[in-house]
C-alpha atoms as a PDB file:
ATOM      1  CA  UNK A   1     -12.596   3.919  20.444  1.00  0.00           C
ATOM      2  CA  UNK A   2     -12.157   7.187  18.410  1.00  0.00           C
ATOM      3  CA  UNK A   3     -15.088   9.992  18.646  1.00  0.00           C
ATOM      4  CA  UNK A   4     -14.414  10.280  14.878  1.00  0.00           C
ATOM      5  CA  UNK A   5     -11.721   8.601  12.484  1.00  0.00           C
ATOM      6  CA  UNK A   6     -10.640  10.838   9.345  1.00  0.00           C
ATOM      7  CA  UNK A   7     -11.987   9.417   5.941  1.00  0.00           C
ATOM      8  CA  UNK A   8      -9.695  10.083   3.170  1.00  0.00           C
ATOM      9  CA  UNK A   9     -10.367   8.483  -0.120  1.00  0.00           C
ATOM     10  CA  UNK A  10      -8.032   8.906  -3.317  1.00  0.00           C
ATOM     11  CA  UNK A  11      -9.734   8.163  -6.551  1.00  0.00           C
ATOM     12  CA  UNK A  12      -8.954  10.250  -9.594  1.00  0.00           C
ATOM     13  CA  UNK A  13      -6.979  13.137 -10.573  1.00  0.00           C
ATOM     14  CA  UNK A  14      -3.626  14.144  -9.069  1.00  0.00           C
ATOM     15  CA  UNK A  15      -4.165  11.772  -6.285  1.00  0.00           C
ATOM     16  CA  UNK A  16      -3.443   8.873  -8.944  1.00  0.00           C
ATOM     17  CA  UNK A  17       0.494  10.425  -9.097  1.00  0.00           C
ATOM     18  CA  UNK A  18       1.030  10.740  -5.870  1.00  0.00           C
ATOM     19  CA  UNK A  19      -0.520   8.131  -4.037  1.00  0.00           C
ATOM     20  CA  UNK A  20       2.520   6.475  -2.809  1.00  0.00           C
ATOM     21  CA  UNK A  21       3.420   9.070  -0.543  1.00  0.00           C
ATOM     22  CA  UNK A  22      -0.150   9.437   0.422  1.00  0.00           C
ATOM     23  CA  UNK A  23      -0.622   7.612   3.511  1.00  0.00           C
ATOM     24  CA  UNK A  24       2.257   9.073   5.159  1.00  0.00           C
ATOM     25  CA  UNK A  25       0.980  12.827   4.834  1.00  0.00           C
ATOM     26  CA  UNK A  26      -2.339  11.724   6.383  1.00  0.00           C
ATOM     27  CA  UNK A  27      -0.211   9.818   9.227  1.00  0.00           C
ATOM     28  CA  UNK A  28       1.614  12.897  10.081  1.00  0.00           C
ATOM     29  CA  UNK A  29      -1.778  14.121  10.515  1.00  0.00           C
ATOM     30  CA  UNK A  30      -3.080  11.818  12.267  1.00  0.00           C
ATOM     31  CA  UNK A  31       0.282  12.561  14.980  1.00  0.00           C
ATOM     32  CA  UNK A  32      -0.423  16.524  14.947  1.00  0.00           C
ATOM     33  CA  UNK A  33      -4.263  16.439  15.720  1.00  0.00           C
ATOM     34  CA  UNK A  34      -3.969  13.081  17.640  1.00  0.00           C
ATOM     35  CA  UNK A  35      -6.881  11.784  15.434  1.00  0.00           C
ATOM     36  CA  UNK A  36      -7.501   8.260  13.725  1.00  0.00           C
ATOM     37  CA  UNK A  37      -7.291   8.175  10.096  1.00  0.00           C
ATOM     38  CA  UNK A  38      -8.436   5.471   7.235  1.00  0.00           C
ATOM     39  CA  UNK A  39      -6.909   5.769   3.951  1.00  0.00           C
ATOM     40  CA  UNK A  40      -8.240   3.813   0.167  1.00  0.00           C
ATOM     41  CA  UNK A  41      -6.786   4.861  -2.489  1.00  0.00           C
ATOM     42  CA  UNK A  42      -6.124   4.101  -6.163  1.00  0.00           C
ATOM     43  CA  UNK A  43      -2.777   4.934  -8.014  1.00  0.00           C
ATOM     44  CA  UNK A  44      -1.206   5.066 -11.273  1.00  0.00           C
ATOM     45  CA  UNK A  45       1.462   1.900 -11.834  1.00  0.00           C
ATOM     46  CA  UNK A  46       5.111   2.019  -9.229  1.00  0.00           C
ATOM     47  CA  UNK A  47       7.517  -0.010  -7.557  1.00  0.00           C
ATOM     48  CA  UNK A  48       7.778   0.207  -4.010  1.00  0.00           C
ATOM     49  CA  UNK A  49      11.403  -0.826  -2.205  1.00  0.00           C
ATOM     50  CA  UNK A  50      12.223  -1.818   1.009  1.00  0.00           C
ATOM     51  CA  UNK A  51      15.408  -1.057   3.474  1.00  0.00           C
ATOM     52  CA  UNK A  52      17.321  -3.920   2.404  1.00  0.00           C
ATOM     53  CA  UNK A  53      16.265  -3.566  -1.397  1.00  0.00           C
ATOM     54  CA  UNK A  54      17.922  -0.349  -0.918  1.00  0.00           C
ATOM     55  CA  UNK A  55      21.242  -2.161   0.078  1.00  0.00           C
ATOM     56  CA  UNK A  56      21.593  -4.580  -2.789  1.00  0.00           C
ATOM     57  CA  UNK A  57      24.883  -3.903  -4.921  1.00  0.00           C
ATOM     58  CA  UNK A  58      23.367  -2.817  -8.806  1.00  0.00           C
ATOM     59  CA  UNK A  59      20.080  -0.911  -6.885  1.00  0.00           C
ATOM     60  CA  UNK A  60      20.604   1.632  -9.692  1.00  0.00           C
ATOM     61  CA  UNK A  61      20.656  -0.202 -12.488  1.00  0.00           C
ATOM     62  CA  UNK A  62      17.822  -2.129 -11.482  1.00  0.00           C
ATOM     63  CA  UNK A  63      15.688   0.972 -10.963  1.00  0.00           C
ATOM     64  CA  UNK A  64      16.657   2.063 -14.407  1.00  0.00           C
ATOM     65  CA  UNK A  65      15.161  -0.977 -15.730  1.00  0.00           C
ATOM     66  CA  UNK A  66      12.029  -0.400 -14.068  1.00  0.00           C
ATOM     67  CA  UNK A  67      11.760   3.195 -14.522  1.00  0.00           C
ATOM     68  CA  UNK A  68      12.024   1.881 -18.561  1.00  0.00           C
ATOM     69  CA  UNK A  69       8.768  -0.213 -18.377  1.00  0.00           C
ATOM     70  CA  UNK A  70       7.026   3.215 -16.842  1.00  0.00           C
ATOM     71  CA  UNK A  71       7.536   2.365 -13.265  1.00  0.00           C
ATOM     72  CA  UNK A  72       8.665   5.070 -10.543  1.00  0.00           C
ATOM     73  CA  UNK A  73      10.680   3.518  -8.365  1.00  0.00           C
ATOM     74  CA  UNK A  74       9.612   4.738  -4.378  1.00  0.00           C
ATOM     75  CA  UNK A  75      11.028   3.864  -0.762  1.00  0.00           C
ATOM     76  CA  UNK A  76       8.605   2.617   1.562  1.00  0.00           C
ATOM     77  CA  UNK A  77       8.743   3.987   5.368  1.00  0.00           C
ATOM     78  CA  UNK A  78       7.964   1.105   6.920  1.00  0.00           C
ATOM     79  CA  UNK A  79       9.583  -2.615   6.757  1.00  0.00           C
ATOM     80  CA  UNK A  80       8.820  -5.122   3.798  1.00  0.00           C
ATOM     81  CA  UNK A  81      10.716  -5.097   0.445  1.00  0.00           C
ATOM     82  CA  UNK A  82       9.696  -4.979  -3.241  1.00  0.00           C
ATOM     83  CA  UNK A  83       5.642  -4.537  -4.151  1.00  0.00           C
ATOM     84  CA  UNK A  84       4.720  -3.642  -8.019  1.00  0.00           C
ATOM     85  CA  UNK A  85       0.936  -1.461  -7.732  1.00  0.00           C
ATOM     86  CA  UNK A  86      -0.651  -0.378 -10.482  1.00  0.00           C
ATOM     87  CA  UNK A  87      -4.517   0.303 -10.993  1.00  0.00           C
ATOM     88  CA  UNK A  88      -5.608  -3.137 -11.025  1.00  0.00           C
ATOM     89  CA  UNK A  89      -4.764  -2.685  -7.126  1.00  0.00           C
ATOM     90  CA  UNK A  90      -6.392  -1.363  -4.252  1.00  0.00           C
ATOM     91  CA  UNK A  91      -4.658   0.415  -1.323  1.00  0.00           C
ATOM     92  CA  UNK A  92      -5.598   0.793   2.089  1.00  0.00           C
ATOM     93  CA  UNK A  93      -3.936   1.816   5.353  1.00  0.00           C
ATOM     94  CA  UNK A  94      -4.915   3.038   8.858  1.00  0.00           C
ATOM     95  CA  UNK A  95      -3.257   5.523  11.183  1.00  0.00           C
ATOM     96  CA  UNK A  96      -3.546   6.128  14.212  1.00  0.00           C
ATOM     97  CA  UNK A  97      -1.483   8.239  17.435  1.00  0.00           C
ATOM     98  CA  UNK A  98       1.010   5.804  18.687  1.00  0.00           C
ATOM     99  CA  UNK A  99       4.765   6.447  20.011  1.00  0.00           C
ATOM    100  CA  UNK A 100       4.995   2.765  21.796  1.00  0.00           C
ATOM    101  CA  UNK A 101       7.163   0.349  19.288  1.00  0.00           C
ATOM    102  CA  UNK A 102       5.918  -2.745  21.815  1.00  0.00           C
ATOM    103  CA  UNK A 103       2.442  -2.253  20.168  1.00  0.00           C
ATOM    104  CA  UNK A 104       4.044  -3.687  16.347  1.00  0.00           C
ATOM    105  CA  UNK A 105       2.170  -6.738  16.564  1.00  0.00           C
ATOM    106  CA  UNK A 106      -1.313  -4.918  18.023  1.00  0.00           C
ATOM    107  CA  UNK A 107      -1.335  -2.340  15.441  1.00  0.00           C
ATOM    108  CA  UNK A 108      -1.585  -5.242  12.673  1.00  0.00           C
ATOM    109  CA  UNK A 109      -3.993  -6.824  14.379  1.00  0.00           C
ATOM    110  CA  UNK A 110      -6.420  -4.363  15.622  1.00  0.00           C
ATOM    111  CA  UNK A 111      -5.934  -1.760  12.470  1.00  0.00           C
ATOM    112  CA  UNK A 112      -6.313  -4.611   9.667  1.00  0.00           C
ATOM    113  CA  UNK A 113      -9.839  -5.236  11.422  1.00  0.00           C
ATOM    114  CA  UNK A 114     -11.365  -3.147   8.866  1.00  0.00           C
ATOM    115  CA  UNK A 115     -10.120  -4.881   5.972  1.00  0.00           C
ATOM    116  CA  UNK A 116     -11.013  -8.107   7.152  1.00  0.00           C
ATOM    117  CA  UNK A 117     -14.417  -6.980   7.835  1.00  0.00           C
ATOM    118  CA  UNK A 118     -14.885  -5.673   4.398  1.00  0.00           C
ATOM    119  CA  UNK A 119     -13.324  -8.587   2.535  1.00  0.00           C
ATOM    120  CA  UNK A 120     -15.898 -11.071   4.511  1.00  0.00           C
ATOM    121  CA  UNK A 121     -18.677  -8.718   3.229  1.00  0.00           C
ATOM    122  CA  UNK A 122     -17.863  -9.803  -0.561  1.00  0.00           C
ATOM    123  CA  UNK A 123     -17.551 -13.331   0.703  1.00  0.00           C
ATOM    124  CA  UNK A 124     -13.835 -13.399   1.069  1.00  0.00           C
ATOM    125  CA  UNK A 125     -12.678 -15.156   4.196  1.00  0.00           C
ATOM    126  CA  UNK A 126      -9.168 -13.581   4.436  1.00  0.00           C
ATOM    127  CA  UNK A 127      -6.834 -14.308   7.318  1.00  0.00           C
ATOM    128  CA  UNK A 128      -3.294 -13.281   8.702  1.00  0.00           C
ATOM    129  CA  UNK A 129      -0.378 -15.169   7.593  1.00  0.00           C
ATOM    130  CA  UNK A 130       2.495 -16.041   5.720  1.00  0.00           C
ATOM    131  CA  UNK A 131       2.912 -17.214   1.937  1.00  0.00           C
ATOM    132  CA  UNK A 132       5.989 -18.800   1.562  1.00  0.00           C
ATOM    133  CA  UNK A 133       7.924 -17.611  -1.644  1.00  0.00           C
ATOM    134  CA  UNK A 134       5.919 -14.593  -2.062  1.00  0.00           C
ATOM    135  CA  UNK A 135       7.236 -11.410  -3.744  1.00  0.00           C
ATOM    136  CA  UNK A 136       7.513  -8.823   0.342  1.00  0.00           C
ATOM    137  CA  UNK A 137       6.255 -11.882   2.281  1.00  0.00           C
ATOM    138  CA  UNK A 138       5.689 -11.569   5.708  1.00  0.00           C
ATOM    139  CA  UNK A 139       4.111 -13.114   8.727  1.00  0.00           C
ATOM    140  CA  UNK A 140       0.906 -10.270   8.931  1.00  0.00           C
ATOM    141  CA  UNK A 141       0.279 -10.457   5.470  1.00  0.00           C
ATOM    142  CA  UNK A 142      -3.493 -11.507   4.397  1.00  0.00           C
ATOM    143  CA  UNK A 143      -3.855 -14.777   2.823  1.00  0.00           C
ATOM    144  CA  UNK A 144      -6.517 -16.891   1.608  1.00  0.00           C
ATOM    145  CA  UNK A 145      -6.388 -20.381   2.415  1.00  0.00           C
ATOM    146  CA  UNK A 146      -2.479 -20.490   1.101  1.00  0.00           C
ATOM    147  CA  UNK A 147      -2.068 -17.655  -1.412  1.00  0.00           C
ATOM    148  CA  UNK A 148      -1.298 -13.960  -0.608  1.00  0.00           C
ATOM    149  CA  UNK A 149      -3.791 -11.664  -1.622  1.00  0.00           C
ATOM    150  CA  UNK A 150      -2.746  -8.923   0.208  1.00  0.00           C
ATOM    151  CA  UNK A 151       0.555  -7.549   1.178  1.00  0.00           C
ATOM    152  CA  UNK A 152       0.481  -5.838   4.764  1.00  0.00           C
ATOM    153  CA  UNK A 153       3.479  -3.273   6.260  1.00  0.00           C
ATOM    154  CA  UNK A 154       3.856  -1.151   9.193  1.00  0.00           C
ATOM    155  CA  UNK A 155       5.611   2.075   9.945  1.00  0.00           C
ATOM    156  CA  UNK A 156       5.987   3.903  13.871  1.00  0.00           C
ATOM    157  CA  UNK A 157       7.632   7.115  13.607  1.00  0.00           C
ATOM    158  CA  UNK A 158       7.077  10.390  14.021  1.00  0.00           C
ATOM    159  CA  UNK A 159       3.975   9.946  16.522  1.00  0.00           C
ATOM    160  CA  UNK A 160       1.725   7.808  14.307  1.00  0.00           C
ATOM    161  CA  UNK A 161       1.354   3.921  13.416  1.00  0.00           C
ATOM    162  CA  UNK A 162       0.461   3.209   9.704  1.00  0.00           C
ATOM    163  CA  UNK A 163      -0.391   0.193   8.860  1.00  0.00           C
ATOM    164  CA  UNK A 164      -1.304  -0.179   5.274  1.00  0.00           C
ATOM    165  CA  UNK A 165      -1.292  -2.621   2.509  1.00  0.00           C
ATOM    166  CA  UNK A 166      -2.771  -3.365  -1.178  1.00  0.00           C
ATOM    167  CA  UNK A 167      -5.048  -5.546  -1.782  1.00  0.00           C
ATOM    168  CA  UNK A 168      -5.010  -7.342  -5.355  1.00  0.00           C
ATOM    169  CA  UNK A 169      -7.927  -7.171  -7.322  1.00  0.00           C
ATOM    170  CA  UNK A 170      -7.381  -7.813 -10.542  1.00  0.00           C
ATOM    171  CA  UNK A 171      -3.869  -7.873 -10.813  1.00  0.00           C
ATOM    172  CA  UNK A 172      -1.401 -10.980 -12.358  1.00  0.00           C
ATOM    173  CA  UNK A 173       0.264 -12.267 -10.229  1.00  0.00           C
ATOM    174  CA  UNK A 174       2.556 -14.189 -12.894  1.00  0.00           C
ATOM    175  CA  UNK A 175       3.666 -11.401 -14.723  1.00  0.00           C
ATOM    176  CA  UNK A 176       4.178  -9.306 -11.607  1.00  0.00           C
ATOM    177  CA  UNK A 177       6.066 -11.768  -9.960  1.00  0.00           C
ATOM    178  CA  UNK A 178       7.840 -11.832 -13.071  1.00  0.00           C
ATOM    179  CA  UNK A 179       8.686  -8.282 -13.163  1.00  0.00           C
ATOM    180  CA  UNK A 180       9.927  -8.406  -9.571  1.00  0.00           C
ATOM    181  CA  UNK A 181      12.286 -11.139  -9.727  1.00  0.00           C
ATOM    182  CA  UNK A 182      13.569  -9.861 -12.809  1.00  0.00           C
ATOM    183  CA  UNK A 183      13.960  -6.830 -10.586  1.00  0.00           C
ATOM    184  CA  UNK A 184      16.255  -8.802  -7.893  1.00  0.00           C
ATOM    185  CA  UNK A 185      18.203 -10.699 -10.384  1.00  0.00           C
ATOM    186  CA  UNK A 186      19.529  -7.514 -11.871  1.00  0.00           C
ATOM    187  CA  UNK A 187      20.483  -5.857  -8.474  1.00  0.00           C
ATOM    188  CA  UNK A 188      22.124  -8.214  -7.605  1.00  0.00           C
ATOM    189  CA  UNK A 189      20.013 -10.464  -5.243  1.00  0.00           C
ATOM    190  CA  UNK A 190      19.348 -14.305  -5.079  1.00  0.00           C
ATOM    191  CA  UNK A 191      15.909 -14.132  -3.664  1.00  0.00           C
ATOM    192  CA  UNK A 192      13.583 -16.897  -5.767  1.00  0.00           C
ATOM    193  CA  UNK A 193       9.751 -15.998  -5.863  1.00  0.00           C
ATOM    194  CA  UNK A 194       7.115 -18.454  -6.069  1.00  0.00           C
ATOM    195  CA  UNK A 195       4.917 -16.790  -8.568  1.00  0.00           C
ATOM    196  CA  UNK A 196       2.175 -19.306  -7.155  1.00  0.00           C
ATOM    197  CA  UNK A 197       2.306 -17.824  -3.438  1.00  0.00           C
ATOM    198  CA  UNK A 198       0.173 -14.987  -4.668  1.00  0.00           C
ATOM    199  CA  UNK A 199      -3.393 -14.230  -6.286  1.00  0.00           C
ATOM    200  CA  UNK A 200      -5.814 -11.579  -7.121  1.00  0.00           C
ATOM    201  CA  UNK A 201      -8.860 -11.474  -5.666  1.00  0.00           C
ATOM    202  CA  UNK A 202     -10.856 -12.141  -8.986  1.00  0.00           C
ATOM    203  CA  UNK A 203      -9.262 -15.808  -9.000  1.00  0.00           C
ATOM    204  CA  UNK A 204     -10.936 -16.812  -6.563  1.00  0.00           C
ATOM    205  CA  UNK A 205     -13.778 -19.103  -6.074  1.00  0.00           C
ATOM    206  CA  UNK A 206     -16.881 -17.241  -7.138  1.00  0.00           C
ATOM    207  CA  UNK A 207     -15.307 -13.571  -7.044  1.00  0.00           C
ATOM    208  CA  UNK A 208     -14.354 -13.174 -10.867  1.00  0.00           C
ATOM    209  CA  UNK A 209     -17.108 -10.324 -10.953  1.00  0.00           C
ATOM    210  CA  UNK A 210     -14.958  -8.171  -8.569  1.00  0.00           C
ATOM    211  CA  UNK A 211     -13.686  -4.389  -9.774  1.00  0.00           C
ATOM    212  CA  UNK A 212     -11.011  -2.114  -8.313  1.00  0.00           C
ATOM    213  CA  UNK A 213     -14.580  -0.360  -7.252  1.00  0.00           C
ATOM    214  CA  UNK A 214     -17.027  -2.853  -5.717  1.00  0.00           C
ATOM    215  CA  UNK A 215     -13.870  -3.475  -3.438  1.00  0.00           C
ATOM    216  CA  UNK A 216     -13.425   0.224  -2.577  1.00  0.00           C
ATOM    217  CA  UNK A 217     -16.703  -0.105  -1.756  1.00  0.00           C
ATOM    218  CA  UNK A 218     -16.864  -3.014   0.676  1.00  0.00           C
ATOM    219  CA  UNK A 219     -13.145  -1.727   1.527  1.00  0.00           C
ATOM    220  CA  UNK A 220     -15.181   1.807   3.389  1.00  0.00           C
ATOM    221  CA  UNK A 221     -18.005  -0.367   4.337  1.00  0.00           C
ATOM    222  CA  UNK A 222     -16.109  -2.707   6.876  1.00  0.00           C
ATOM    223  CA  UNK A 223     -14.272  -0.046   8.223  1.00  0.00           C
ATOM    224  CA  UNK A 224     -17.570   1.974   8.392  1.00  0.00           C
ATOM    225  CA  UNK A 225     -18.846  -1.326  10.978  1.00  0.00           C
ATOM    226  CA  UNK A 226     -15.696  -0.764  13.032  1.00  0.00           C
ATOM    227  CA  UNK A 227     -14.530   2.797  13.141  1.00  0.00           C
ATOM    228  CA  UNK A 228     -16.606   6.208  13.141  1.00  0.00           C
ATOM    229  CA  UNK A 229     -16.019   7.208   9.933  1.00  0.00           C
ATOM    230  CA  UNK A 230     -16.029  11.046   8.923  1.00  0.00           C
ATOM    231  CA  UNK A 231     -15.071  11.856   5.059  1.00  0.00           C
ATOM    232  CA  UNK A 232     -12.349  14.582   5.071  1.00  0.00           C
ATOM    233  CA  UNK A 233      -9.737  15.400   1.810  1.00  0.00           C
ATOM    234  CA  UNK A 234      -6.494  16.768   2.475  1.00  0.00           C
ATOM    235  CA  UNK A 235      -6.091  19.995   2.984  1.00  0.00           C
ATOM    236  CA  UNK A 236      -3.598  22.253   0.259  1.00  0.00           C
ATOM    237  CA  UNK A 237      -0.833  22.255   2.927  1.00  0.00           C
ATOM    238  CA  UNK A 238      -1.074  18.427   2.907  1.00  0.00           C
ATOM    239  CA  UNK A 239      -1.325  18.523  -0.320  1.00  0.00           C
ATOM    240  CA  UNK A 240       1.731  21.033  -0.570  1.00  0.00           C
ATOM    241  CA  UNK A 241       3.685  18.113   1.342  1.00  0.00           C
ATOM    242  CA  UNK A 242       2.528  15.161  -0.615  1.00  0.00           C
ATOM    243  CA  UNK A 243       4.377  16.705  -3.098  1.00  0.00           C
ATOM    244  CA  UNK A 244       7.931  17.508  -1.684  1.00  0.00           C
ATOM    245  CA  UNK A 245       7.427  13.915   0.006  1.00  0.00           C
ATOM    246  CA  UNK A 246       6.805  12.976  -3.761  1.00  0.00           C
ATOM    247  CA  UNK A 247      10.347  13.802  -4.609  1.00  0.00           C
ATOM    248  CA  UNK A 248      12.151  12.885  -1.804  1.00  0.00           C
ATOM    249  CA  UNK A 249      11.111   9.592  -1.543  1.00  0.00           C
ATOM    250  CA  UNK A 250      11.715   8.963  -5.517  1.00  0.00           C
ATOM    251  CA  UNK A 251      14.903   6.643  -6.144  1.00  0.00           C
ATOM    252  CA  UNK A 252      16.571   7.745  -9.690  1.00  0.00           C
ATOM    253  CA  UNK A 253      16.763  10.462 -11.436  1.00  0.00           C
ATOM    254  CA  UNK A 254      13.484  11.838 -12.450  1.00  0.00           C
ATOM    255  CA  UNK A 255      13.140  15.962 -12.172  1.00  0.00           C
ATOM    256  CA  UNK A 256       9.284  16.939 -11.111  1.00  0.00           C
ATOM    257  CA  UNK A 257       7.699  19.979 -12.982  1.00  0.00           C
ATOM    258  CA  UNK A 258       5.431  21.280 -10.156  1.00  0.00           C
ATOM    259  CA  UNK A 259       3.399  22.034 -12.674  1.00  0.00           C
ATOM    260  CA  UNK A 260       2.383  18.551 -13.328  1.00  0.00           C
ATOM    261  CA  UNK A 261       0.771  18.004 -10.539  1.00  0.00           C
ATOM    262  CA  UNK A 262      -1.523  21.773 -10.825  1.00  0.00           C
ATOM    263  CA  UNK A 263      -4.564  19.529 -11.822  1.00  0.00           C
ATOM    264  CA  UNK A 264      -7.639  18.744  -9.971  1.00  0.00           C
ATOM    265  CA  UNK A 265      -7.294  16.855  -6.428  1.00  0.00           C
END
């Protein structure tokens, strides 16, 4: 166990813009100081792709279409394939030193602890597994009894292990499922998604009073019961990097006026 794991929490501000490239500066952090980091974070709306949604044969048109509904269209560093985030969402992630690719299976394990632990404080008894159909399904994903209510995905590189995900709070899961398979069917791919496979936490039994921040909330508390939290922003040189990192891992066409992002952290 960590002396003390690095608290960053992204709520407001420029943070909203660049989340998705977020948890990856604090990783590379997390590498250089060899120090534990947890990560929740809000964001404004984006698409997220995979490596193989990178591969299919009309990518570029397909991102076009997105970008037209007011979605930035991002490449993810770790496995998985096509998410849509937006605020109705809550992300989360946790980093930690790690050069050893045997550990894959650990790292989801043992990081998503915190997660867990906070879901079961709102009364949400979430557990690993797969939901058949869903839109980036995989086998660590969280699930409750059958329905994916988190997606979960893992990067090693670079000296760190992120393992992060978004947890969906309010979010529909029709129309976003929606959105995504019209995403496929225009690059190209025959994937079918089960719009069904999925849910937001608010559908559940009892938990329609949920909010993006009640979850934060119980999000930092069950981490808090695991981990040694200490509260820490970024610095301006991570800050600096979020935003080159911003543009590089853009897909499309989309110039950045640095001056955009001059607002408040």
């Amino acid at each position: 166990m960590p002396d003390t794991v690095r608290l960053v929490e992204f709520t407001h501000g420029e943070s909203l813009s660049l989340s998705p490239v977020l948890p990856e500066v604090v990783a590379r952090t997390t590498a250089l100081r060899n120090q534990w980091a947890v990560i929740v974070r809000r964001q404004d709306p984006y698409v997220l792709l995979g490596p193989k949604d990178q591969r299919l044969p009309h990518l570029q048109e397909a991102v076009a279409w997105l970008r037209s509904l007011g979605y930035p269209v991002f490449v993810r560093i770790g496995g998985g394939s096509a998410v849509l985030i937006d605020h109705t969402c809550l992300s989360f992630g946790v980093a930690r030193p790690c050069r050893d690719l045997t550990t894959w299976e650990k790292n989801f394990r043992e990081l998503c602890q915190g997660t867990l632990s906070g879901l079961a404080l709102l009364g949400i008894n979430a557990q690993f597994g797969r939901a058949e159909g869903s839109y980036c399904e995989g086998p660590f994903d969280l699930v409750y009894d059958t329905q994916k209510i988190a997606g979960i995905a893992q990067a090693i590189r670079g000296g760190f292990a992120l393992v992060s995900g978004m947890l969906m709070v309010q979010q529909d899961p029709q129309h976003t499922t929606m959105v995504l398979q019209e995403f496929y069917q225009r690059a190209g791919s025959d994937l079918k998604l089960n719009p069904h496979a999925v849910t937001a936490l608010t559908r559940l039994p009892g938990q329609s009073h949920l909010t993006v921040d009640s979850v934060h909330d119980a999000l930092v508390q069950g981490h808090g019961s695991i981990l040694p939290l200490k509260p820490e922003p970024l610095t301006e040189e991570e800050w600096r990097l979020a935003r080159q990192l911003y543009r590089e891992r853009q897909v499309g066409d989309n110039p950045i006026e640095e001056a955009q992002y001059a607002g408040h952290h």
